[in-house]
Each structure stands twice: as C-alpha cells, then as structure tokens.
C-alpha atoms as a PDB file:
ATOM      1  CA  UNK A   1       0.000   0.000   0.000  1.00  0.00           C
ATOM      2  CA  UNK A   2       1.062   3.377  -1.121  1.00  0.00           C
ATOM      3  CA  UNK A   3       1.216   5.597   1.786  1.00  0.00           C
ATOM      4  CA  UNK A   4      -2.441   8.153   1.976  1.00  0.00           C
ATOM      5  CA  UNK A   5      -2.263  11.354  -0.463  1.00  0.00           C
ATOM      6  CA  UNK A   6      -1.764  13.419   2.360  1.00  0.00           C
ATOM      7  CA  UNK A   7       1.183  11.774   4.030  1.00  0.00           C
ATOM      8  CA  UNK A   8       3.060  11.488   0.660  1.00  0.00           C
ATOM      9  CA  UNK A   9       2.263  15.242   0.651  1.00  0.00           C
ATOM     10  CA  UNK A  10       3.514  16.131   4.138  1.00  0.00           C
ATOM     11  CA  UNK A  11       6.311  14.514   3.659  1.00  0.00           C
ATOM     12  CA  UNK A  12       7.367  15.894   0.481  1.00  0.00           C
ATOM     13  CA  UNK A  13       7.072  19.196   2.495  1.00  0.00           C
ATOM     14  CA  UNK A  14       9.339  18.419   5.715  1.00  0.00           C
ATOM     15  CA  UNK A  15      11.981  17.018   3.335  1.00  0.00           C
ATOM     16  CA  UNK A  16      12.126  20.375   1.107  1.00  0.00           C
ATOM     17  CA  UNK A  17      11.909  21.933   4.619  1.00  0.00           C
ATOM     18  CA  UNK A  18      15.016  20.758   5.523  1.00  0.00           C
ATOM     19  CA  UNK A  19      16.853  21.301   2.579  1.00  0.00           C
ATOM     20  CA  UNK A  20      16.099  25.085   2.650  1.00  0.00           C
ATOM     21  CA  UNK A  21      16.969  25.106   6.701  1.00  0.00           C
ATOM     22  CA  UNK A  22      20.728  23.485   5.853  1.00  0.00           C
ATOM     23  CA  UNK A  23      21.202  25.101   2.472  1.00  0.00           C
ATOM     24  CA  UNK A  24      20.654  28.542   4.729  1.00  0.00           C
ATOM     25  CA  UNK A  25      22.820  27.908   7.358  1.00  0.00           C
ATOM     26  CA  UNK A  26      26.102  29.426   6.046  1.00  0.00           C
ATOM     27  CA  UNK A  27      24.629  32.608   6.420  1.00  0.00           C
ATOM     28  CA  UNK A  28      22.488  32.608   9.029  1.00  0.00           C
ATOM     29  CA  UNK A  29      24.187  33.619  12.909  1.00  0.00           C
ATOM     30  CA  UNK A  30      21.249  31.152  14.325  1.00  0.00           C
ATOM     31  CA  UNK A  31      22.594  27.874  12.338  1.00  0.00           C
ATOM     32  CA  UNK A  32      25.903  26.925  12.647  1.00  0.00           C
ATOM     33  CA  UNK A  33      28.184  26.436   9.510  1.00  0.00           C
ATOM     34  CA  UNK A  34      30.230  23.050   9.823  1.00  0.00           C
ATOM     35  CA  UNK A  35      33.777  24.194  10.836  1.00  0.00           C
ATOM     36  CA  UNK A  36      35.088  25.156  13.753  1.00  0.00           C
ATOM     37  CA  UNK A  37      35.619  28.862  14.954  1.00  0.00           C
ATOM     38  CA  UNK A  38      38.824  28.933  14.370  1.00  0.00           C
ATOM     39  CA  UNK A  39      39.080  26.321  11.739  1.00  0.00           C
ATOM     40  CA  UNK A  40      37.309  24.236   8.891  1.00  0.00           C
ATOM     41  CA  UNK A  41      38.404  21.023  11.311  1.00  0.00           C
ATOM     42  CA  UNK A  42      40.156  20.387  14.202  1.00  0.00           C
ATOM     43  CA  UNK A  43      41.633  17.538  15.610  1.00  0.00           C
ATOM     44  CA  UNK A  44      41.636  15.663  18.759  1.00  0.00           C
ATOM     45  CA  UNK A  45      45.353  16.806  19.098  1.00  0.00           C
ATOM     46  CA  UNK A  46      44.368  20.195  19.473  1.00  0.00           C
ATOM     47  CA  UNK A  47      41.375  20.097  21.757  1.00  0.00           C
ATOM     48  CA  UNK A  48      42.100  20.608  24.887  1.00  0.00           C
ATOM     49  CA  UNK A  49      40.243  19.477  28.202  1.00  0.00           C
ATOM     50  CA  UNK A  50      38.716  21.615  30.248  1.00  0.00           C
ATOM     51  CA  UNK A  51      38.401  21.502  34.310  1.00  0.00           C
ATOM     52  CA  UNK A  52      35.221  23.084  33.988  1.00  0.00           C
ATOM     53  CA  UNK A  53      32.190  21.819  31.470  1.00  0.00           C
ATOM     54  CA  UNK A  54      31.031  23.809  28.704  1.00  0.00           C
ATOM     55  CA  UNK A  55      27.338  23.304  30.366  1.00  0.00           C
ATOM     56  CA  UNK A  56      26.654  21.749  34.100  1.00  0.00           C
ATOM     57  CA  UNK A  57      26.880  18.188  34.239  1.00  0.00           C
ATOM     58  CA  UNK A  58      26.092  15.559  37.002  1.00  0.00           C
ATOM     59  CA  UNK A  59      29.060  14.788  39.383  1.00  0.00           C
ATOM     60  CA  UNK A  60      31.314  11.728  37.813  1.00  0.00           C
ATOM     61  CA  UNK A  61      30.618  12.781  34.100  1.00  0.00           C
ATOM     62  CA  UNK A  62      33.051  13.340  31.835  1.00  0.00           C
ATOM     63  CA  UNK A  63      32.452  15.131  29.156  1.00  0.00           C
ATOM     64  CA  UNK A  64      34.021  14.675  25.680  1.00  0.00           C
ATOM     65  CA  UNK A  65      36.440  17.678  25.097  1.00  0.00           C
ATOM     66  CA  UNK A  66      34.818  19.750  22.193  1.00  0.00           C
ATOM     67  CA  UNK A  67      37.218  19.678  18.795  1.00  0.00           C
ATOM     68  CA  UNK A  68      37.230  15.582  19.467  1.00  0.00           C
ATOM     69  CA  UNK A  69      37.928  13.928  16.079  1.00  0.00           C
ATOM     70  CA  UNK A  70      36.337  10.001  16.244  1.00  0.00           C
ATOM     71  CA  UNK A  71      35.858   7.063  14.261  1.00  0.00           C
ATOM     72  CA  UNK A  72      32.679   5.381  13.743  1.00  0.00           C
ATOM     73  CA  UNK A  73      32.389   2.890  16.741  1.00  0.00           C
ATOM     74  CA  UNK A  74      33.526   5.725  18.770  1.00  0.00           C
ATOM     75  CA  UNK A  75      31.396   7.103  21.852  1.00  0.00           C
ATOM     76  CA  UNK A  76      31.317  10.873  22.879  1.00  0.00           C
ATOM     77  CA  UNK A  77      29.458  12.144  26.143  1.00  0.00           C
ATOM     78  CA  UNK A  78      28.200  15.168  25.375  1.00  0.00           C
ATOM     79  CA  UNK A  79      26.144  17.766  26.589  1.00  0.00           C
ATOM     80  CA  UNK A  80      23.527  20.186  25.064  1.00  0.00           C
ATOM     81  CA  UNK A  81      20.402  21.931  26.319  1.00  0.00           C
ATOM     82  CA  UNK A  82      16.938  20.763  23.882  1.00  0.00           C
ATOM     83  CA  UNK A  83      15.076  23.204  25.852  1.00  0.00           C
ATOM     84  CA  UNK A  84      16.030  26.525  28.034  1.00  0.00           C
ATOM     85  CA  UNK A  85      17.089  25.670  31.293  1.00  0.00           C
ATOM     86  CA  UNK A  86      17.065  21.935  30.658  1.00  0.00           C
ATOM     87  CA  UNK A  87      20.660  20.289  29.963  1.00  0.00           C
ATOM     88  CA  UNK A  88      20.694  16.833  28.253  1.00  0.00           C
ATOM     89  CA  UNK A  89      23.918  14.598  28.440  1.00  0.00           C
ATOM     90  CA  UNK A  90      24.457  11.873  26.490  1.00  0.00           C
ATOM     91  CA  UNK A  91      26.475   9.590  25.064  1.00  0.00           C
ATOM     92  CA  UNK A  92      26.469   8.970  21.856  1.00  0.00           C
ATOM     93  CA  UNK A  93      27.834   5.642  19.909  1.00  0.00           C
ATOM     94  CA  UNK A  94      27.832   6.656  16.103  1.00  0.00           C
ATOM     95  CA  UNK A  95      28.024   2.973  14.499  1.00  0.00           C
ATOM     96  CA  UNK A  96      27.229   2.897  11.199  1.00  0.00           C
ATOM     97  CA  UNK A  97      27.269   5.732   7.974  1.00  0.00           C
ATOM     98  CA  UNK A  98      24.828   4.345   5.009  1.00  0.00           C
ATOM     99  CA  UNK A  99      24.208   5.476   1.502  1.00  0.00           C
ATOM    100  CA  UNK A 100      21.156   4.799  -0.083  1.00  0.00           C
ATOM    101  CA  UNK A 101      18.963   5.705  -2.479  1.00  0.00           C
ATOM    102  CA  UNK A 102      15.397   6.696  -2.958  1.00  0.00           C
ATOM    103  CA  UNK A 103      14.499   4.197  -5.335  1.00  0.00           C
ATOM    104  CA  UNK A 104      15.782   1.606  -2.862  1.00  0.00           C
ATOM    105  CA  UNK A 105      14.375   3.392   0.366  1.00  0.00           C
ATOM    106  CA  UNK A 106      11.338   5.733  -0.352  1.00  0.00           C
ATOM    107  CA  UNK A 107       9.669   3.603  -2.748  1.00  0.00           C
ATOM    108  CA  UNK A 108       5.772   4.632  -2.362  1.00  0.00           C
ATOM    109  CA  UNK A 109       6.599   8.191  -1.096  1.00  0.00           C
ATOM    110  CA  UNK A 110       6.027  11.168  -3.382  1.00  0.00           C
ATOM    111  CA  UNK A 111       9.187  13.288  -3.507  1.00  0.00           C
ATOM    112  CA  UNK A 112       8.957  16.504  -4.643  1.00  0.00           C
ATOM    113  CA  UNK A 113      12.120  18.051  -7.155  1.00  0.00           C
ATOM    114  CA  UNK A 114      14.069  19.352  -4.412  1.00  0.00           C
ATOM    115  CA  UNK A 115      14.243  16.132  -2.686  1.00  0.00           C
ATOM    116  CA  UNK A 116      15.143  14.444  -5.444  1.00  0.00           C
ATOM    117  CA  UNK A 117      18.077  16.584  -6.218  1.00  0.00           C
ATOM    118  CA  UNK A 118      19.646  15.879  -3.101  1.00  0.00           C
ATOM    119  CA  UNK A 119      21.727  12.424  -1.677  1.00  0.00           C
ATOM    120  CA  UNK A 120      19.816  10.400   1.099  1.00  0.00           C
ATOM    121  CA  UNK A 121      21.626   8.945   3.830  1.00  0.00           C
ATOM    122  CA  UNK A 122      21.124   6.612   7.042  1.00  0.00           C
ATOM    123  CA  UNK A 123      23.180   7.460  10.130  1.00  0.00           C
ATOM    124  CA  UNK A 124      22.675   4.611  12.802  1.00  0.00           C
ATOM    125  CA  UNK A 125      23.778   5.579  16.411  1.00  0.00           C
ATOM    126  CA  UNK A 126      23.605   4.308  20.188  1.00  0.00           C
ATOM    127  CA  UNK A 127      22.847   6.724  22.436  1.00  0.00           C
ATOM    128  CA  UNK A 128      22.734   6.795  26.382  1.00  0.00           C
ATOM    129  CA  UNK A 129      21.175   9.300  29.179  1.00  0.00           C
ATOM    130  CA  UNK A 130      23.983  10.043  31.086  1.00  0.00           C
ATOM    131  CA  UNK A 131      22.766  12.984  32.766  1.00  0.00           C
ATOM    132  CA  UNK A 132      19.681  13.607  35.489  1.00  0.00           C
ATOM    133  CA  UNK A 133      17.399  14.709  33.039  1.00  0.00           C
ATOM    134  CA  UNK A 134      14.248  13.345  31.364  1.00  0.00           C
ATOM    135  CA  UNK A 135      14.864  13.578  27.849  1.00  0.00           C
ATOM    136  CA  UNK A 136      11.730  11.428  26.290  1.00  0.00           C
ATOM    137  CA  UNK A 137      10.344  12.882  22.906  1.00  0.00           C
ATOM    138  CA  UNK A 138      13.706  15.476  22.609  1.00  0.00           C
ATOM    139  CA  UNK A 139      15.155  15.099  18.527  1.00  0.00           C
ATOM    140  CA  UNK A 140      18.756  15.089  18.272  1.00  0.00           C
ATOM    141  CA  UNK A 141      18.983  18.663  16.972  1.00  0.00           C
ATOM    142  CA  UNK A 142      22.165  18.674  17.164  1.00  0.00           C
ATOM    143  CA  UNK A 143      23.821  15.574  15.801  1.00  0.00           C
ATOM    144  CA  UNK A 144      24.127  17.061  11.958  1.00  0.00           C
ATOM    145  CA  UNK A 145      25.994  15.766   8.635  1.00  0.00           C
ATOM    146  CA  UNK A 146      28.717  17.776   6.442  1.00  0.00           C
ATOM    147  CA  UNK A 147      28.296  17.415   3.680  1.00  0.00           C
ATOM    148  CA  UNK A 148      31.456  18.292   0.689  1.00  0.00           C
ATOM    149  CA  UNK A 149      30.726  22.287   0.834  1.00  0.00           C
ATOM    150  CA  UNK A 150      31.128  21.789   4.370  1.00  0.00           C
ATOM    151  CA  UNK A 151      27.713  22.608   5.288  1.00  0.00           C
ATOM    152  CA  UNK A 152      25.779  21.028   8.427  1.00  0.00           C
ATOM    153  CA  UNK A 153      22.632  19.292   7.569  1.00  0.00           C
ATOM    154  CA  UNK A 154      19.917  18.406   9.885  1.00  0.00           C
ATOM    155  CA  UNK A 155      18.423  14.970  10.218  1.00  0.00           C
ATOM    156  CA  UNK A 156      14.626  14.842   8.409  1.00  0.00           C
ATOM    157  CA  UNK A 157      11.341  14.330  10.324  1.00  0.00           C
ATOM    158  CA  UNK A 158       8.300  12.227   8.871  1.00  0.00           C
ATOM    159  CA  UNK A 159       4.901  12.997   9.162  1.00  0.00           C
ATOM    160  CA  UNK A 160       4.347   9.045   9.096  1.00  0.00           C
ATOM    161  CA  UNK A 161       6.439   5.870  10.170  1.00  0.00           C
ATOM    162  CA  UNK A 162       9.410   5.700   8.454  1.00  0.00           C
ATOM    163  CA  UNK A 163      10.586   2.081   8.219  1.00  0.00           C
ATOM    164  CA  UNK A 164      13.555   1.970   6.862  1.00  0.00           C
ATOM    165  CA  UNK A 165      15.612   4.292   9.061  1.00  0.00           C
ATOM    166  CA  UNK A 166      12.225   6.006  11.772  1.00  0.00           C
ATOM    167  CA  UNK A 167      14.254   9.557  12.261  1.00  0.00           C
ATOM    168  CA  UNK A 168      12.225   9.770  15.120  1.00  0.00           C
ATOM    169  CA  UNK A 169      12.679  11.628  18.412  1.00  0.00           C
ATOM    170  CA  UNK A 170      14.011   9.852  21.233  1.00  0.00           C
ATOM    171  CA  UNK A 171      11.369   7.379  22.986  1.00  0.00           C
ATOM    172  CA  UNK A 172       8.222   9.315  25.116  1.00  0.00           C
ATOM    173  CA  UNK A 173      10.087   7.955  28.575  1.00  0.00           C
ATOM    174  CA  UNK A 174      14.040   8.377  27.993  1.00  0.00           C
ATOM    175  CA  UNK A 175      15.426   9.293  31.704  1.00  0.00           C
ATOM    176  CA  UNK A 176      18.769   8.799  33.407  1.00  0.00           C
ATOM    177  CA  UNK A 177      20.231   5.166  32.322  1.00  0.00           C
ATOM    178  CA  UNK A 178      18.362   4.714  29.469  1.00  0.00           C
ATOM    179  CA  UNK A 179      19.991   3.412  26.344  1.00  0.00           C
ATOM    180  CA  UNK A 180      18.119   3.795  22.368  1.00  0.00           C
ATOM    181  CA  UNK A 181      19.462   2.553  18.944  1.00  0.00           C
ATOM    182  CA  UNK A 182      18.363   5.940  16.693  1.00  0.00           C
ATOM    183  CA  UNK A 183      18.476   5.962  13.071  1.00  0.00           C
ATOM    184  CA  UNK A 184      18.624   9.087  11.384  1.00  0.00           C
ATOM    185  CA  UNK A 185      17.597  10.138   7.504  1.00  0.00           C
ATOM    186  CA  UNK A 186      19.758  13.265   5.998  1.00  0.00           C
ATOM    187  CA  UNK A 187      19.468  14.450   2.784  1.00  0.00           C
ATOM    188  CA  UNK A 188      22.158  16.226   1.223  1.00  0.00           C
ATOM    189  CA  UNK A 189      20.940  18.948  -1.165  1.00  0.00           C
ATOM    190  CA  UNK A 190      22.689  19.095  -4.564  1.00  0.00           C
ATOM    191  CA  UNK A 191      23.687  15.490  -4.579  1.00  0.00           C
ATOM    192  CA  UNK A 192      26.440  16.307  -1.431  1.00  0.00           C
ATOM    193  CA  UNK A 193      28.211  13.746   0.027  1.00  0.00           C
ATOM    194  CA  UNK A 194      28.763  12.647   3.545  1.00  0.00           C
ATOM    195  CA  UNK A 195      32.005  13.460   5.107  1.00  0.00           C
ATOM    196  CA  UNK A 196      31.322  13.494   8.583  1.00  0.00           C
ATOM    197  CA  UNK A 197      28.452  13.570  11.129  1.00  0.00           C
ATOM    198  CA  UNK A 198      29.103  16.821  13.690  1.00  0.00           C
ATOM    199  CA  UNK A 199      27.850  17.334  17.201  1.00  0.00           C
ATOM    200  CA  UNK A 200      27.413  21.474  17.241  1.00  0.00           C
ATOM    201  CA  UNK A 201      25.259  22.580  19.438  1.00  0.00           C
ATOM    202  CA  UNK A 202      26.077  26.005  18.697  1.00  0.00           C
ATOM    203  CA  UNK A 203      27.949  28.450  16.364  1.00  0.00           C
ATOM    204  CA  UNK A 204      30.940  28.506  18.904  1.00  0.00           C
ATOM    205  CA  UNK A 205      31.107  24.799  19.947  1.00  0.00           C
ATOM    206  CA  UNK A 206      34.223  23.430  18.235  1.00  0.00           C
ATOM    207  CA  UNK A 207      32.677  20.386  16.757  1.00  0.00           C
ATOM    208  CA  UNK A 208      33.090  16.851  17.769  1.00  0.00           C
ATOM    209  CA  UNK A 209      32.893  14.691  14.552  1.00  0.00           C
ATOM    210  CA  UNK A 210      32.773  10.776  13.560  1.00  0.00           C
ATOM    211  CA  UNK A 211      34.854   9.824  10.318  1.00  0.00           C
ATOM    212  CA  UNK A 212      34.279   6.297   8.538  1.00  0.00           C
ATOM    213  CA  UNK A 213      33.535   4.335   5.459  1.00  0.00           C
ATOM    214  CA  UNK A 214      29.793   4.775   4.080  1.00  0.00           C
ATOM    215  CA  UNK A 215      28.061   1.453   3.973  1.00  0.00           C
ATOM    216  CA  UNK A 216      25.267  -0.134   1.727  1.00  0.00           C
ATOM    217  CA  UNK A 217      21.383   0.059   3.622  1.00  0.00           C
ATOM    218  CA  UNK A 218      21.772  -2.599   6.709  1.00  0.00           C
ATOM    219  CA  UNK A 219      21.444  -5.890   5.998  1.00  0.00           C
ATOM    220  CA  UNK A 220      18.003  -7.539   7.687  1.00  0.00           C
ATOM    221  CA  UNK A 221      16.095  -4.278   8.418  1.00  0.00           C
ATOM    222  CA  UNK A 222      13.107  -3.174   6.543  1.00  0.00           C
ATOM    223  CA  UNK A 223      12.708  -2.537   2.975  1.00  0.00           C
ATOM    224  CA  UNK A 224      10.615  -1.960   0.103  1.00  0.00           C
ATOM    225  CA  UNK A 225       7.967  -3.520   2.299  1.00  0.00           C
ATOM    226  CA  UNK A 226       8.435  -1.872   5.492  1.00  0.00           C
ATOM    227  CA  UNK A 227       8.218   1.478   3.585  1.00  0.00           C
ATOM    228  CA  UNK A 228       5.249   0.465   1.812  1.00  0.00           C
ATOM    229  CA  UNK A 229       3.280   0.120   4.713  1.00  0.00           C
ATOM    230  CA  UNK A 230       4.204   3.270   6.531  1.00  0.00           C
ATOM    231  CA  UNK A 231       1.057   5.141   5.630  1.00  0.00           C
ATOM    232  CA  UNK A 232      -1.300   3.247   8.156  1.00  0.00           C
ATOM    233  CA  UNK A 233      -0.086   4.642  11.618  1.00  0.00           C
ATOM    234  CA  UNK A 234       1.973   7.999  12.614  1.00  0.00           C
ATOM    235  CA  UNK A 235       4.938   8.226  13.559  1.00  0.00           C
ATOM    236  CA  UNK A 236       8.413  10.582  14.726  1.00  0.00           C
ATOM    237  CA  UNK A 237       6.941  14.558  15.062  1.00  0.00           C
ATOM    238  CA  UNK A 238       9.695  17.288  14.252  1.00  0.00           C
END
C-alpha cells in the first residue's frame, strides 16, 4: 500500500523543509556552519580538556572535550540543552554511515524536485542518558551531517512511520540510564556527500565529529515492504 495522499504530501514538504533550513545555514548567525571557529576542522590533538564543562553536568561525568575527532564505533558524552534551562547529556555511539537511495528506500513516497536533487543517507547511532534529566520525545537537533561544501545538515522528520531508518525523536520515557538505537535520515541537497556527522550545538562549539567508510542500507532491516506500509499509523513529530 502506497502511503495516503496526504502523508506522501507532508512529507514531500518536511523534506524540502530541511533542505532550505541546511542550504541557509552558512549565512544565518542562528545555524551553525560546519567548521570550527577557528578552523574548517580540528583535531583531537588540538582540543584541549577543560576543568570546567562547557554546560553543568552531574558529578562523575566526563564530558568529551569539544574539537574531538572520532571514528565510527567511537562514543562521545556530550552535553547540550533541547530546551532553556534543561541540559541533556548523552552519550552517543555513532556505528554505522549508510548510503542509499530513494528508489531503494522511499519507494511509495512522493518526492517533490528538491528532494530528489539531493543524496539520502542513514546514520545509525547508540545513544545513552547520562545525565539527570528526562529527555523522552527530545530530537537530536544537534547531531548534523557535512556534507562536501562543508555545510551542516539536519536529520529529516516524517509525518508518518518511516521504516527503513524512523528519524524519530528519542522514545516518550528516555530518563537517566536509558539506552536507544536511533536511526537518522539526511538528505544532502545538490547530490552532497557525507564526510562526517558533527555534534554542534552552537555556532561557537568546536565540533566533535565521527569519520568512517559509508556502507550499503543494513542488511536484515526493513525494505521496500516496510516502507510500503508506513502510511497506516503515525509516527516521529519534528
């Protein structure tokens, strides 16, 4: 089953959303850009640990000094605040970079042109509360692609389940302890390539970033049939 008129239509909407949100961001003081303030990257070798977090923390965490470079398989503890006065810290296990392809992914979804000008990809991650607060239903605003103009890119939100790869915020009850395997859906505008996914929480956070080899779609998980059935209930909200 083709997913209703309506979804395919909302959907066609969020995606072109996002692609005008992340194309903007170069120029925009409220989006980030992907480099670093004082550089396009940065190393671990020159980040340098801090005695004091960037944002308060619970007693025994240690957060991941910002300019971190990582490999896939990699954890970083990080902390960010999803809403004023509430700081989220997690750790987060990026494990696996996929390419795909919307004939391969999205079949039943109508796309409109922008979409289908841009590159889709999968980014599958682990992610941990490590901090005191309640973080059910928060997105991961800030985990972001680069793409090759080194641009961040925001992950996509579906108006409907999303088999394939959900995109969805993180699960309604999410407090201290609790542990989620995400997947997230970017879409590169102007057929970019993935070259890194970027923790930035804002313009003067010195990026942590996760390097690796991009993978074909995950062996096992849904497909063509997952996706065609993702009309009948709703699913991650933006």
């Amino acid at each position: 089953m083709r997913p209703p008129r309506h979804a395919r239509a909302v959907l066609a909407g969020l995606l072109a959303g996002s692609l005008l949100l992340t194309a903007c961001s170069d120029d925009s003081g409220d989006e980030p850009d992907a480099g670093g303030s004082s550089s396009p990257t940065a190393g671990a070798g020159t980040a340098s640990a801090s005695a004091t977090p960037y944002l308060p923390v619970p007693d025994g965490v240690e957060l991941t000094p910002q300019g971190t470079e990582l490999e896939v398989g990699e954890e970083a503890v990080v902390a960010y605040e999803p809403r004023q006065g509430r700081v989220g810290v997690l750790g987060i296990e990026v494990q696996r970079l996929e390419r795909t392809s919307f004939k391969e992914s999205f079949s039943g979804w109508q796309l409109d042109a922008a979409t289908k000008k841009s590159n889709p990809y999968f980014v599958r991650a682990t992610v941990t509360n490590e901090g005191d607060s309640d973080l059910g239903g928060m997105r991961l605003q800030p985990l972001y692609i680069v793409d090759g103009k080194n641009t961040l890119i925001e992950h996509s939100s579906f108006a409907s389940r999303f088999d394939p790869c959900p995109s969805a915020p993180l699960p309604k009850k999410f407090g201290p302890g609790k542990k989620a395997d995400v997947c997230l859906v970017y879409l590169a505008p102007g057929k970019g390539e993935l070259t890194a996914v970027s923790f930035r929480p804002s313009q003067e956070f010195n990026p942590i970033t996760w390097t690796g080899e991009l993978q074909k779609v995950k062996k096992g998980g849904p497909g063509k049939k997952g996706a065609k059935k993702s009309g009948k209930s709703g699913g991650g909200k933006g």
